[in-house]
PDB file of N, CA and C in Angstrom:
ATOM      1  N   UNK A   1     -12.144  -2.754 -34.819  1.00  0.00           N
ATOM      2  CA  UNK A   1     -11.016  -3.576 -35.207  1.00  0.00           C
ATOM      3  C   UNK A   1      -9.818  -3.317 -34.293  1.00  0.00           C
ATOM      4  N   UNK A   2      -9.143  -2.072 -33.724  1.00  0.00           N
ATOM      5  CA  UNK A   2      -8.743  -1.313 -33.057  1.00  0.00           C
ATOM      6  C   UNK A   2      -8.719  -2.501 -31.691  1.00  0.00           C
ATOM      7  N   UNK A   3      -9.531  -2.482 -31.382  1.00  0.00           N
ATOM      8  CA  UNK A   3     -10.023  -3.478 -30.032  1.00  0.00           C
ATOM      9  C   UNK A   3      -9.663  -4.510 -29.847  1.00  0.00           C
ATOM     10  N   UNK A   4      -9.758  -5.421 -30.759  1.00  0.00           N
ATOM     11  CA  UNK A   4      -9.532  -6.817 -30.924  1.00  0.00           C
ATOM     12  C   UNK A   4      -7.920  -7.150 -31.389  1.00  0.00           C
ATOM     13  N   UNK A   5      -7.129  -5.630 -31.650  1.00  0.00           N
ATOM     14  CA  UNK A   5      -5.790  -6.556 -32.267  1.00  0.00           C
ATOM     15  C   UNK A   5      -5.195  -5.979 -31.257  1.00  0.00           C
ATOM     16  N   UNK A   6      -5.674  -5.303 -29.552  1.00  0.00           N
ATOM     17  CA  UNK A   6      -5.270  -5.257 -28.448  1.00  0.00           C
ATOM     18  C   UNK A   6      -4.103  -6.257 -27.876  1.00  0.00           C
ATOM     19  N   UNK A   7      -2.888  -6.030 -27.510  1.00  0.00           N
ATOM     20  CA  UNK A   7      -2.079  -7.201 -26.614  1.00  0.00           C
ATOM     21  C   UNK A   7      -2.280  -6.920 -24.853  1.00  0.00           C
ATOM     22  N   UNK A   8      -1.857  -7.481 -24.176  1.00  0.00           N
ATOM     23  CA  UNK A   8      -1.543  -7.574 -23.078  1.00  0.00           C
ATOM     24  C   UNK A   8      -0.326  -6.277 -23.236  1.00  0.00           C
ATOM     25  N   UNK A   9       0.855  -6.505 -23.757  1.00  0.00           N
ATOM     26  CA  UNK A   9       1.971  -5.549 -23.852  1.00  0.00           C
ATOM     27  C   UNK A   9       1.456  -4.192 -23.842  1.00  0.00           C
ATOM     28  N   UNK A  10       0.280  -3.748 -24.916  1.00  0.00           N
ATOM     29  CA  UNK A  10      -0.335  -2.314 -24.631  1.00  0.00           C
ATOM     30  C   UNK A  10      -0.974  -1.541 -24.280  1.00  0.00           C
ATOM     31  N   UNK A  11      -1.498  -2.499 -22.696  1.00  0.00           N
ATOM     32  CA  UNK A  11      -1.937  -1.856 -21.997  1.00  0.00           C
ATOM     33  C   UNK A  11      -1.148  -1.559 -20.780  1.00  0.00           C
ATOM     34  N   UNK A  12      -1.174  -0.295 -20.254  1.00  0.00           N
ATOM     35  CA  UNK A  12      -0.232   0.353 -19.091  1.00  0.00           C
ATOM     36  C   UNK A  12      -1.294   0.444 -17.710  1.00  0.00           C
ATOM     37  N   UNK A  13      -1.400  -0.145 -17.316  1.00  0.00           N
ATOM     38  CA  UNK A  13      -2.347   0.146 -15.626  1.00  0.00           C
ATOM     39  C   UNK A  13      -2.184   0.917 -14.838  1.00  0.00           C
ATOM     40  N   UNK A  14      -0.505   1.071 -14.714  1.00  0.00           N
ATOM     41  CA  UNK A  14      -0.123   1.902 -14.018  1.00  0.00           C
ATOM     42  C   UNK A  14      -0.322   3.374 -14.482  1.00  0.00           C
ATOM     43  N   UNK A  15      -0.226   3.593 -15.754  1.00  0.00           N
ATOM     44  CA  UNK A  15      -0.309   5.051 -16.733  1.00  0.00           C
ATOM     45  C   UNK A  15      -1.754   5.193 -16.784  1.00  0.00           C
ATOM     46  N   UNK A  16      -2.894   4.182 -16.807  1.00  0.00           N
ATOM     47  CA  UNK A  16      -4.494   4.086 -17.168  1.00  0.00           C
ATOM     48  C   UNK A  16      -3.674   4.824 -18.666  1.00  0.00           C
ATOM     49  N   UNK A  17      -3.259   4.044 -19.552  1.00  0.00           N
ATOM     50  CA  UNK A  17      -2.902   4.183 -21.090  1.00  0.00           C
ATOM     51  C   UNK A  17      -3.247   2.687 -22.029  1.00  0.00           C
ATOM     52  N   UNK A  18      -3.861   3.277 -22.723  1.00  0.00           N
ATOM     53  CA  UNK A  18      -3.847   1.775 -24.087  1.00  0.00           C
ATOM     54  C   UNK A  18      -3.085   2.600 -25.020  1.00  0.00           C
ATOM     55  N   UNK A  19      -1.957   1.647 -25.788  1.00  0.00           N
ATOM     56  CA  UNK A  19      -1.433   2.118 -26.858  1.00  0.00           C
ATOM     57  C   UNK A  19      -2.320   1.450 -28.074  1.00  0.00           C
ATOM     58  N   UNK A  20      -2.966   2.125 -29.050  1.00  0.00           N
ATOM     59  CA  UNK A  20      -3.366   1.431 -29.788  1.00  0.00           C
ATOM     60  C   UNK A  20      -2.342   1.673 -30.914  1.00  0.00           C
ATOM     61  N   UNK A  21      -2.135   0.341 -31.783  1.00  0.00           N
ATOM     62  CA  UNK A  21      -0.661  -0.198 -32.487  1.00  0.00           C
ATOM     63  C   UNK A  21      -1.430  -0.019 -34.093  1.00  0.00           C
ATOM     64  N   UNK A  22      -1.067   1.070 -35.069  1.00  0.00           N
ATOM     65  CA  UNK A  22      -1.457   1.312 -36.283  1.00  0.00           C
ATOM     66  C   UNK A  22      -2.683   1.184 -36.492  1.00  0.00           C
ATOM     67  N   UNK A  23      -3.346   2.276 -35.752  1.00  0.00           N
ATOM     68  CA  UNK A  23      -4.533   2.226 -36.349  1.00  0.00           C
ATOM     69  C   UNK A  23      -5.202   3.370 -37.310  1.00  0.00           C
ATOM     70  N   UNK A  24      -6.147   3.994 -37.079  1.00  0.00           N
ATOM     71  CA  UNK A  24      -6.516   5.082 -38.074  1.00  0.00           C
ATOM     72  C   UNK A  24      -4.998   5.901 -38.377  1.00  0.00           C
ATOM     73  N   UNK A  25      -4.994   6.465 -39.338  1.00  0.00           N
ATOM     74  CA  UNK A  25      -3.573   6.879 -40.446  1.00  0.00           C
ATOM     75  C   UNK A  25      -2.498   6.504 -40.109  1.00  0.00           C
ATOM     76  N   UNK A  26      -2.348   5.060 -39.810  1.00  0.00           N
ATOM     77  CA  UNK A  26      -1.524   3.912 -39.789  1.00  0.00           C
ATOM     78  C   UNK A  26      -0.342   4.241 -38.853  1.00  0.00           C
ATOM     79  N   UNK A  27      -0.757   4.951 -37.719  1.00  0.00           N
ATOM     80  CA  UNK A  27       0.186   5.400 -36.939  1.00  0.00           C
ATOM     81  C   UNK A  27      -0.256   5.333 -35.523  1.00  0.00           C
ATOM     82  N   UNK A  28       0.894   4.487 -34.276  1.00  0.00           N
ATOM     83  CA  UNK A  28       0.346   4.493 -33.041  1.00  0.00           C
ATOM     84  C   UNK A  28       0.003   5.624 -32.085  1.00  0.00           C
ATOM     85  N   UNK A  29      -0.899   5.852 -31.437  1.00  0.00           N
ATOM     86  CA  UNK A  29      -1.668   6.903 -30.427  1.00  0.00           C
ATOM     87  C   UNK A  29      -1.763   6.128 -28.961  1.00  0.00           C
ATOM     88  N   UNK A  30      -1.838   6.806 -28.193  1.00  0.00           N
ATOM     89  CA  UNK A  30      -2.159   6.331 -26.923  1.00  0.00           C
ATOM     90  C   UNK A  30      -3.456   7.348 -26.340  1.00  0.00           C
ATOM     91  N   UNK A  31      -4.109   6.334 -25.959  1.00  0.00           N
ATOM     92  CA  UNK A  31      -5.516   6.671 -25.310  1.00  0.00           C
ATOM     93  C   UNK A  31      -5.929   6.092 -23.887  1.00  0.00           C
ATOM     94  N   UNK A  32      -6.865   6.675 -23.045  1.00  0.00           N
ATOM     95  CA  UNK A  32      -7.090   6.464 -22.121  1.00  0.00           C
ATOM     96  C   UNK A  32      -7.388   5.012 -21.620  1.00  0.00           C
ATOM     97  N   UNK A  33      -7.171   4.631 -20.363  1.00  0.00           N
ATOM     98  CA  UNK A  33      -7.505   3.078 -19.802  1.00  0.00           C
ATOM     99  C   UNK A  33      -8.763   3.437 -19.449  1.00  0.00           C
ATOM    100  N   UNK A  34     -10.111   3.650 -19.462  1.00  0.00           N
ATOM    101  CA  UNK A  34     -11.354   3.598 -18.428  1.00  0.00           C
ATOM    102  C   UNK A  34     -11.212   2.883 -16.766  1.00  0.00           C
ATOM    103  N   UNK A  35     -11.090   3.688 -15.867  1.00  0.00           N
ATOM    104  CA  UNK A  35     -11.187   3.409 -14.676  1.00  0.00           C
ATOM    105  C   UNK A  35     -12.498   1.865 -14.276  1.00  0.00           C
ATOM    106  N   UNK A  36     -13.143   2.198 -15.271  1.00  0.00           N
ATOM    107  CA  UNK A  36     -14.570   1.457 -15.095  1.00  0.00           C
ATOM    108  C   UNK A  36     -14.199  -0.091 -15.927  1.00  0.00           C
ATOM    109  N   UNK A  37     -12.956   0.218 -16.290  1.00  0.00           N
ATOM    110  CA  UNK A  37     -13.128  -1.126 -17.264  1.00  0.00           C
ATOM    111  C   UNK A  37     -12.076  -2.108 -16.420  1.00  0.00           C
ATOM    112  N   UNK A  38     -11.093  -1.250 -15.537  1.00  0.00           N
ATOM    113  CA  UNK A  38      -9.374  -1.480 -15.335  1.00  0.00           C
ATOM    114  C   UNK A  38      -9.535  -3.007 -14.464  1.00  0.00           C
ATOM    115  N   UNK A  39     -10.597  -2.791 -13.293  1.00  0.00           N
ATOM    116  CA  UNK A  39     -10.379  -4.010 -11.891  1.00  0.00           C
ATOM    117  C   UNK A  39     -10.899  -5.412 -13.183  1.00  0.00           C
ATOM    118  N   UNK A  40     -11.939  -5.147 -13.756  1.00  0.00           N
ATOM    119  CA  UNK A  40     -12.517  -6.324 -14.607  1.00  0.00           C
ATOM    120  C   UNK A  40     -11.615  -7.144 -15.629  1.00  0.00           C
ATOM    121  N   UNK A  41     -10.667  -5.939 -16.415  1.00  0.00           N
ATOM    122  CA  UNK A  41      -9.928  -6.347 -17.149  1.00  0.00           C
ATOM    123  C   UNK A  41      -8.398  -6.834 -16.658  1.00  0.00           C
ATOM    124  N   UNK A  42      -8.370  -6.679 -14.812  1.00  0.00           N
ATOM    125  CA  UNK A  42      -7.104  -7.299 -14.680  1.00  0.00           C
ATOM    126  C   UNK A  42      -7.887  -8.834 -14.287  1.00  0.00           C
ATOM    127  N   UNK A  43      -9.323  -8.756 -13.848  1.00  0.00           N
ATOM    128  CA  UNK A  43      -9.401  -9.949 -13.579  1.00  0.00           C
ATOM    129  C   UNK A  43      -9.595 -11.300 -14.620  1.00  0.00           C
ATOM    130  N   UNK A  44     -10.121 -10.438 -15.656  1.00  0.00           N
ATOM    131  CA  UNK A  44      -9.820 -11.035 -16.857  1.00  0.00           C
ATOM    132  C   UNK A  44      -8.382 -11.659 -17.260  1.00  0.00           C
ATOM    133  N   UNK A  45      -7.331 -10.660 -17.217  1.00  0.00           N
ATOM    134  CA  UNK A  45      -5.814 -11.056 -17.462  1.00  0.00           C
ATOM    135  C   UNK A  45      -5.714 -12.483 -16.458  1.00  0.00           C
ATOM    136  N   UNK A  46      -5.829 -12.206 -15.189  1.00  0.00           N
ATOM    137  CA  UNK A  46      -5.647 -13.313 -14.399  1.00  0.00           C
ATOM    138  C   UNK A  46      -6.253 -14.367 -14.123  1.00  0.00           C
ATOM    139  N   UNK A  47      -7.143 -14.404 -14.962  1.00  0.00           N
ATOM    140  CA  UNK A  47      -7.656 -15.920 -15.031  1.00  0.00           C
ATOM    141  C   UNK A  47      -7.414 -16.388 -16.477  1.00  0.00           C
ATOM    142  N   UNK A  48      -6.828 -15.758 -17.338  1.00  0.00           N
ATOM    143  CA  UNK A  48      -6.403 -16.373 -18.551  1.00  0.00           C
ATOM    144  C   UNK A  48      -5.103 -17.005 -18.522  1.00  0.00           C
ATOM    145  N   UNK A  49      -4.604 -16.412 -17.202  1.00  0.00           N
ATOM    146  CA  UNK A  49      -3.122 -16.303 -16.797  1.00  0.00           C
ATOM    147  C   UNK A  49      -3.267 -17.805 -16.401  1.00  0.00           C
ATOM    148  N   UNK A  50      -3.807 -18.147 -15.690  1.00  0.00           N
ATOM    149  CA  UNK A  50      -4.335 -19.475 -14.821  1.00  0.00           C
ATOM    150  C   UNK A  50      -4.923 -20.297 -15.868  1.00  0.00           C
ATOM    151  N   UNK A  51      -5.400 -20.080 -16.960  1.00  0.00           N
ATOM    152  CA  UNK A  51      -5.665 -21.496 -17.590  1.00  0.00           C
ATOM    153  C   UNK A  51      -4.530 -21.629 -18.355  1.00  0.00           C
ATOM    154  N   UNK A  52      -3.739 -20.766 -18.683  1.00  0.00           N
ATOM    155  CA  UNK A  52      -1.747 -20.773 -19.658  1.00  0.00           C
ATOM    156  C   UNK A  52      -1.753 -21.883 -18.413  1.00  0.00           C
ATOM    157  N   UNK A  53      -1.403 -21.472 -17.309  1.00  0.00           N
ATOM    158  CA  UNK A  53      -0.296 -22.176 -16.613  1.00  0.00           C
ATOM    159  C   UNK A  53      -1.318 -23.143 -16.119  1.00  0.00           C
ATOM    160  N   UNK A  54      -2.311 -23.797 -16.491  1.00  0.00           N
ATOM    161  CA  UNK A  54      -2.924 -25.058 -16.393  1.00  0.00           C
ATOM    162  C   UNK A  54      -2.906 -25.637 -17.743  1.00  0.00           C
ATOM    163  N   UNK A  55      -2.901 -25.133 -18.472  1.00  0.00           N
ATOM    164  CA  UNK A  55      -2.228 -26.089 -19.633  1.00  0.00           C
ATOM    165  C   UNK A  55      -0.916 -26.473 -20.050  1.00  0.00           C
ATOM    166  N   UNK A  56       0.158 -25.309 -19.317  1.00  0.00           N
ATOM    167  CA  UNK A  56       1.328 -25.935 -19.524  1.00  0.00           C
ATOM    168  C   UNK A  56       1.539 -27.108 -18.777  1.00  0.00           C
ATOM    169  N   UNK A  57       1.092 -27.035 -17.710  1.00  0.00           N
ATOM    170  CA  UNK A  57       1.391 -27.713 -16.571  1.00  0.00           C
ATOM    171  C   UNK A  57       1.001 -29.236 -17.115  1.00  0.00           C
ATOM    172  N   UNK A  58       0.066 -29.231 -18.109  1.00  0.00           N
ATOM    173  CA  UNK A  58      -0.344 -31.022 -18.932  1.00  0.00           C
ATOM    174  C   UNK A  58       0.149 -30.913 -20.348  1.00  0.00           C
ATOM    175  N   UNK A  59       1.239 -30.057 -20.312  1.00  0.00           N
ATOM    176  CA  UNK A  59       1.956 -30.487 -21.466  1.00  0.00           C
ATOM    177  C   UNK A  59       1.303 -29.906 -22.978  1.00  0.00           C
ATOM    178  N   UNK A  60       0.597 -29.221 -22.783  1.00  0.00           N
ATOM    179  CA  UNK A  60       0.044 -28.220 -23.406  1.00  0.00           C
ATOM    180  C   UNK A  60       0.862 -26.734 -23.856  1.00  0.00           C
ATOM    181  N   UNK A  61       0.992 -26.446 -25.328  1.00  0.00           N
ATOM    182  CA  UNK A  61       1.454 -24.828 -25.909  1.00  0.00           C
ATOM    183  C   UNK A  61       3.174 -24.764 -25.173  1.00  0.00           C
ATOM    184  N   UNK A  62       3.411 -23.492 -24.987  1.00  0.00           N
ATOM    185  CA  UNK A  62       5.006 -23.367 -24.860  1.00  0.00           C
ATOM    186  C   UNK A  62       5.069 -22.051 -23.542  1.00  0.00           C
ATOM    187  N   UNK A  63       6.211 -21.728 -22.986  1.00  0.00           N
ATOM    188  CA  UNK A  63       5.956 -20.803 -22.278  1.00  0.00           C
ATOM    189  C   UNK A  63       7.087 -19.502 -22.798  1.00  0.00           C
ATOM    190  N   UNK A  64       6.914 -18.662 -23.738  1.00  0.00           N
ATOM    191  CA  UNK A  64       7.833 -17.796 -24.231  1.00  0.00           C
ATOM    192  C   UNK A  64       8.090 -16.935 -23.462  1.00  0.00           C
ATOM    193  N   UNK A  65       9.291 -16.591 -23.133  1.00  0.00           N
ATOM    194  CA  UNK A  65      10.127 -15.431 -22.653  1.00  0.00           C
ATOM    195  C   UNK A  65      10.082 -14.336 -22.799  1.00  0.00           C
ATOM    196  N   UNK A  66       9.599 -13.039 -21.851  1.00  0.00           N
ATOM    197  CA  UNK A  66       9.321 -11.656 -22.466  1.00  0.00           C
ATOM    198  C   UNK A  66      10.963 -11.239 -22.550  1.00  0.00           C
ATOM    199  N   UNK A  67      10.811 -10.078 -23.325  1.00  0.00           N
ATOM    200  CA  UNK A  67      12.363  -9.682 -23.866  1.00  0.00           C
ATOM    201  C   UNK A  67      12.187  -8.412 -22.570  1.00  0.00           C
ATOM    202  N   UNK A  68      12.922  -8.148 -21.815  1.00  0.00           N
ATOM    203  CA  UNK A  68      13.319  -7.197 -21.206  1.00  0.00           C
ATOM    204  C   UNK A  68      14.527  -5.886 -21.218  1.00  0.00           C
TER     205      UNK A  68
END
């Protein structure tokens, strides 16, 4: 379950850190990125990245602002 309520926001690439957000005794931990998982899962990010901005682009969903 842990896995799946994953964001983009909690994973660190640069740290190889996943924050996982309330999970077992309802409190956040940070755990390792797998080296083996990292090149796949940015290429993953970036092609999800590319169908956002092919659907905005036809007027499709919204483009929200990260808070900095």
């Amino acid at each position: 379950m842990e896995c799946i309520q994953l964001r983009v926001k909690d994973i660190d690439f640069k740290m190889n850190q996943i924050v996982v957000r309330d999970g077992k005794s309802i409190k956040d931990r940070i755990t390792l990125l797998p080296e083996t998982v990292k090149l796949l899962l940015k290429d993953h990010l970036e092609r999800i990245r590319m169908i956002h901005w092919t659907d905005l682009s036809k007027g499709y969903g919204s483009q929200k602002r990260r808070k900095t």
